[in-house]
C-alpha atoms as a PDB file:
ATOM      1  CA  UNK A   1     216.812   3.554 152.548  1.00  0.00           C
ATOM      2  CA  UNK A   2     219.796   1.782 152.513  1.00  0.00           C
ATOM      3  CA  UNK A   3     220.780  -2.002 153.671  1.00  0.00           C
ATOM      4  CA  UNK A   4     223.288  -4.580 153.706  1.00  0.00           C
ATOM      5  CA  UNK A   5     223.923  -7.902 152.559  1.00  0.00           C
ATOM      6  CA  UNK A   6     226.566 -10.564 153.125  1.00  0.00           C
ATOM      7  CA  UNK A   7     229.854 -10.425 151.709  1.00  0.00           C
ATOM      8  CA  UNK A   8     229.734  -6.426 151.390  1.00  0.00           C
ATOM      9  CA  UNK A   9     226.825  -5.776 149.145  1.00  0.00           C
ATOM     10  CA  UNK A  10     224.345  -3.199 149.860  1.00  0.00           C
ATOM     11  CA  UNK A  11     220.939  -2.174 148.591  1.00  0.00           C
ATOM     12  CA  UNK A  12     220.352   1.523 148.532  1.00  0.00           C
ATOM     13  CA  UNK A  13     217.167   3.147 147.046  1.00  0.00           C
ATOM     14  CA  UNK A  14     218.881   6.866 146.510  1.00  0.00           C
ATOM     15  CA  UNK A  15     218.409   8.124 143.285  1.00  0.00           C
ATOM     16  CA  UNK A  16     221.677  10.210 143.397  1.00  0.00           C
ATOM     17  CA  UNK A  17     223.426   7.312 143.716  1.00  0.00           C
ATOM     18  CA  UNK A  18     221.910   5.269 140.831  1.00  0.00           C
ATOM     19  CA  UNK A  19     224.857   5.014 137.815  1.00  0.00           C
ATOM     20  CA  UNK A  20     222.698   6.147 135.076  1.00  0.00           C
ATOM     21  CA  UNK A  21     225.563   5.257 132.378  1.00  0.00           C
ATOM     22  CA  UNK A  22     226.173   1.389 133.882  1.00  0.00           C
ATOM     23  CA  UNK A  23     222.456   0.982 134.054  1.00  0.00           C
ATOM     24  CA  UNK A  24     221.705   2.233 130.808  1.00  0.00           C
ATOM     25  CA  UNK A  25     224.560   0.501 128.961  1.00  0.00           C
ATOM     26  CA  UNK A  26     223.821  -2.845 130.364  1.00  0.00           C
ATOM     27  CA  UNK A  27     219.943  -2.326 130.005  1.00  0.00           C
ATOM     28  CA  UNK A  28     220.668  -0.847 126.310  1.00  0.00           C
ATOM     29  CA  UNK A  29     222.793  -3.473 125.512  1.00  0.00           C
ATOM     30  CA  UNK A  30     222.544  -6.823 127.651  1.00  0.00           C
ATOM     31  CA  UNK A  31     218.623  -7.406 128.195  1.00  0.00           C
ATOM     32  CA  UNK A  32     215.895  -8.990 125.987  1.00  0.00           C
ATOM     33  CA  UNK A  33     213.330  -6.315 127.133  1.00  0.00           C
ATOM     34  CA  UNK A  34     215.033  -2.986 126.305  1.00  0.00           C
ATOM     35  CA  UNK A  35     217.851  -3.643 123.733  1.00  0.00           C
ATOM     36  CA  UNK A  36     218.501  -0.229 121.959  1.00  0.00           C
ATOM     37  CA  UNK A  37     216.553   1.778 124.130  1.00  0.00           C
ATOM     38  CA  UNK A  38     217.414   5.227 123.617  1.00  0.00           C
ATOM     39  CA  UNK A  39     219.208   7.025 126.433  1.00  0.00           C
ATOM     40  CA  UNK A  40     216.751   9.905 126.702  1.00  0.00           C
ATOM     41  CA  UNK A  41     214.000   7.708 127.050  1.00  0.00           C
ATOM     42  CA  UNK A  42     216.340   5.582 129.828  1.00  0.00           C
ATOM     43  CA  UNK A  43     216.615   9.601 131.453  1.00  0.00           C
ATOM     44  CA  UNK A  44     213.162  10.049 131.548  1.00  0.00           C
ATOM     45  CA  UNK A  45     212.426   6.869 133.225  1.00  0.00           C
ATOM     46  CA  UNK A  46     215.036   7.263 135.772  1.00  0.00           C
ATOM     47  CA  UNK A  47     213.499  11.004 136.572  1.00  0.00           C
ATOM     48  CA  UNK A  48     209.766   9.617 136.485  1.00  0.00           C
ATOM     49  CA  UNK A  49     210.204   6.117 138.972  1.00  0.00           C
ATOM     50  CA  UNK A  50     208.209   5.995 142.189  1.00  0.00           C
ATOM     51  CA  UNK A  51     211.351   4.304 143.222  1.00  0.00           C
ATOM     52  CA  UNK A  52     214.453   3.246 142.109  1.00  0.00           C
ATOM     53  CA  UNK A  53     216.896   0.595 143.437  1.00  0.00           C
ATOM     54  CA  UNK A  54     220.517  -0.191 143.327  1.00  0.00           C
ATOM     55  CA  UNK A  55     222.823  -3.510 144.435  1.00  0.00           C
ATOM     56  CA  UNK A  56     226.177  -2.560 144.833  1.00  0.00           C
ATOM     57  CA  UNK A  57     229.547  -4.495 145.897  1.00  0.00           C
ATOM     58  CA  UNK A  58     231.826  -3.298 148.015  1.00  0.00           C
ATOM     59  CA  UNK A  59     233.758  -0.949 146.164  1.00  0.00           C
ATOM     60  CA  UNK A  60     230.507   1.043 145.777  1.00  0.00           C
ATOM     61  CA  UNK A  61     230.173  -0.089 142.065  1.00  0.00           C
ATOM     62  CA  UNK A  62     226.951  -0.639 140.511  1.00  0.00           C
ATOM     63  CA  UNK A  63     226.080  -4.398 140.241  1.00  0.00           C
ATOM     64  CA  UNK A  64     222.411  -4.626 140.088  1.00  0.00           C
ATOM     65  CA  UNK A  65     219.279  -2.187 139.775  1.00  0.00           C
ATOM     66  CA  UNK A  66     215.304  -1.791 139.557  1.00  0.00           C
ATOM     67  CA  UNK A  67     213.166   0.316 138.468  1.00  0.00           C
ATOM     68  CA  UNK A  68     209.571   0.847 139.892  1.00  0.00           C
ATOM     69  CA  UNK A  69     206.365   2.648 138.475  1.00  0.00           C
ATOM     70  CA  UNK A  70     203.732   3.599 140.716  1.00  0.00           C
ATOM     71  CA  UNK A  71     200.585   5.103 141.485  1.00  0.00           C
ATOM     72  CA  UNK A  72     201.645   4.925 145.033  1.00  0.00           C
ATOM     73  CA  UNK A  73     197.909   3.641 146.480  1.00  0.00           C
ATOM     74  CA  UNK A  74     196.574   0.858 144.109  1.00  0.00           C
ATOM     75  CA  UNK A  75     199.172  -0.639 141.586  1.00  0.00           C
ATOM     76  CA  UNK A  76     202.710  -0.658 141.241  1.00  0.00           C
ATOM     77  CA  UNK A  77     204.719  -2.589 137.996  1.00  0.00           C
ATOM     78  CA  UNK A  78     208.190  -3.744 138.777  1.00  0.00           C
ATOM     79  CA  UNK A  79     210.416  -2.956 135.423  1.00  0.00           C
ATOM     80  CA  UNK A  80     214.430  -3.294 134.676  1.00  0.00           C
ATOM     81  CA  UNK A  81     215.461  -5.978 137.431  1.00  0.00           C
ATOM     82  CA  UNK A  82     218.661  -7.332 136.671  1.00  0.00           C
ATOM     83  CA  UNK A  83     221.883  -8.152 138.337  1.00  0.00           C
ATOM     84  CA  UNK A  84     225.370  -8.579 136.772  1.00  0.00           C
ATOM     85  CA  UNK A  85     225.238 -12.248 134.739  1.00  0.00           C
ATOM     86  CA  UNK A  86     228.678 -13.034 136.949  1.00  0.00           C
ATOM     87  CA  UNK A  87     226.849 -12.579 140.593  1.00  0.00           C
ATOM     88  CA  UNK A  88     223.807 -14.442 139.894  1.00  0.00           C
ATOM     89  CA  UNK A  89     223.084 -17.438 141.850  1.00  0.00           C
ATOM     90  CA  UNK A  90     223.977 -15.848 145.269  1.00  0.00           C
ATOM     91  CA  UNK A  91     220.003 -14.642 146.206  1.00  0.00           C
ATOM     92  CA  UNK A  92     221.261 -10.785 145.363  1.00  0.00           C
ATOM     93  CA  UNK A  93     218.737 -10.652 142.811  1.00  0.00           C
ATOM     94  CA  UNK A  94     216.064 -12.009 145.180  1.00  0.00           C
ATOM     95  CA  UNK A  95     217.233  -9.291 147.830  1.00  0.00           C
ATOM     96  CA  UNK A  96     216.796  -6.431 145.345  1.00  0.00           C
ATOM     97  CA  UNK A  97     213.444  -7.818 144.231  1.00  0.00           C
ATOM     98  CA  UNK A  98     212.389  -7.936 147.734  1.00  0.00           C
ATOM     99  CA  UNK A  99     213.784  -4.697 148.842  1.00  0.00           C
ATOM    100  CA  UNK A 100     212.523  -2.411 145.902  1.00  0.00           C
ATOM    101  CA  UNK A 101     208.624  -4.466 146.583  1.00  0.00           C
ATOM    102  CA  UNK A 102     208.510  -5.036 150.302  1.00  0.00           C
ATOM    103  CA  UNK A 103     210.232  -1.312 151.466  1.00  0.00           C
ATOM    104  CA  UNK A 104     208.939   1.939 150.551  1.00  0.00           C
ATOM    105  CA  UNK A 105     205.464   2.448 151.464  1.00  0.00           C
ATOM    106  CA  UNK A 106     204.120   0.624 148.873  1.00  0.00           C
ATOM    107  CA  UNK A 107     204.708  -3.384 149.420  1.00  0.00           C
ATOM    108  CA  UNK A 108     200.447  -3.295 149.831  1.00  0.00           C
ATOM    109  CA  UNK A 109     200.020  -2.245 146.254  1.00  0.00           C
ATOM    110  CA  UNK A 110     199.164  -4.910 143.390  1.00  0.00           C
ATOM    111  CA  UNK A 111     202.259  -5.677 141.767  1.00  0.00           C
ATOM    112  CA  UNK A 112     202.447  -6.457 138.131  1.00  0.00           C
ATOM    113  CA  UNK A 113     205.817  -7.370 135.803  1.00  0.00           C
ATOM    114  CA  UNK A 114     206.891  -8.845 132.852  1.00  0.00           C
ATOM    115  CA  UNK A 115     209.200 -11.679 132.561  1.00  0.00           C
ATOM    116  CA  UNK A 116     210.394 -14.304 129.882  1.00  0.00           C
ATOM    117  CA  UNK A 117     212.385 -16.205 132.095  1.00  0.00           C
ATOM    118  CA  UNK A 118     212.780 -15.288 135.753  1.00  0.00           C
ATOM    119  CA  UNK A 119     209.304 -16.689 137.077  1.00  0.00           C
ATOM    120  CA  UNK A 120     210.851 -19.182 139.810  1.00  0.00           C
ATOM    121  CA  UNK A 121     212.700 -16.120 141.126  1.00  0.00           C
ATOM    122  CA  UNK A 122     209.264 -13.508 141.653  1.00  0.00           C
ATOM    123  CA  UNK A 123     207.542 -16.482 142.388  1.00  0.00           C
ATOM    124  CA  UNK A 124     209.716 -16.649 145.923  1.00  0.00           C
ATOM    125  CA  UNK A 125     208.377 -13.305 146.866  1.00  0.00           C
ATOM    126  CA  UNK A 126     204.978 -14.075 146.251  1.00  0.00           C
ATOM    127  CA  UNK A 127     204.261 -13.215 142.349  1.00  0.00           C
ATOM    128  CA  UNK A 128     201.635 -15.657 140.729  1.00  0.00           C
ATOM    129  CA  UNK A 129     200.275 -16.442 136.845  1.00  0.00           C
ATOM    130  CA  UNK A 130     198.223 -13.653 135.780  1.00  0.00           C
ATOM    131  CA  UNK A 131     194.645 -14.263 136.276  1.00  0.00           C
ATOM    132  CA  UNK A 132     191.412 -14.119 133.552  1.00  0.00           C
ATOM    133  CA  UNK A 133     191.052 -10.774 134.567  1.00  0.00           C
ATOM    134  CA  UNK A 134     194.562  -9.415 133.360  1.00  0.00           C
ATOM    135  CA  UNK A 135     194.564  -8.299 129.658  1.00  0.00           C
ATOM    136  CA  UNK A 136     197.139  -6.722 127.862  1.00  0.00           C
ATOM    137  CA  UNK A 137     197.856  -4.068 124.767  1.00  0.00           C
ATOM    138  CA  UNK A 138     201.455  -3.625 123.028  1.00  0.00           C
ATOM    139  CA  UNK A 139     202.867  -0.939 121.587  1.00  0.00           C
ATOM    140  CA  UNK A 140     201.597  -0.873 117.860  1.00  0.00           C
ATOM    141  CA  UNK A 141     204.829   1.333 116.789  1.00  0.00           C
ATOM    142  CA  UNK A 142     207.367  -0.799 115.203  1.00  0.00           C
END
């Protein structure tokens, strides 16, 4: 699936496409959530998506991505969001959200994430505070 935005950038959900070695250095390197994250594990999560997303300018080069994990009937988790520090501000980031969650088969799913600090953002696409039904268990490794 593939579609554009204003001033050149796309959206394209092709796996082939995806820049494993931008995503993973920015993800590896630039995010809160998965600083130092090994590359095979990055692999691995590329190969085992439901789907993956990309934002891209106009030179074709990788400005944005998501990731999404799926059952593909009852729950879906939306993981890796992020778009280039330098382009935020313009609603691309909104536009991947919404493409990766409302295209795909599986906008009907519930939709969980994780976020520290992005909250007005998912909340524009319909994301709410967890309920007293949602519980939680970390990793114990560490």
């Amino acid at each position: 699936m593939h579609r554009d935005l204003d001033d050149g950038y796309v959206l394209d959900d092709d796996r082939e496409r995806i820049d494993r070695d931008t995503v993973y250095a920015y993800l590896s390197e630039q995010t809160y959530w998965a600083l130092g994250r090994e590359r095979a594990v990055m692999d691995d999560l590329f190969d085992s998506a439901y789907r993956l997303g990309g934002l891209y300018d106009r030179e074709g080069v990788q400005v944005g991505f998501a990731r999404v994990v799926s059952d593909g009937h009852t729950v879906s988790y939306l993981a890796d969001v992020y778009v280039l520090p330098e382009l935020r501000g313009r609603g691309l980031g909104l536009e991947l959200v919404r493409f990766v969650v409302d295209a795909g088969g599986i906008a009907d799913t519930k939709w969980l994430l994780h976020t520290r600090d992005m909250h007005p953002l998912y909340a524009k696409l319909g994301f709410v505070e967890p309920s007293e039904r949602v519980m939680e268990r970390f990793p114990t490794r560490g």
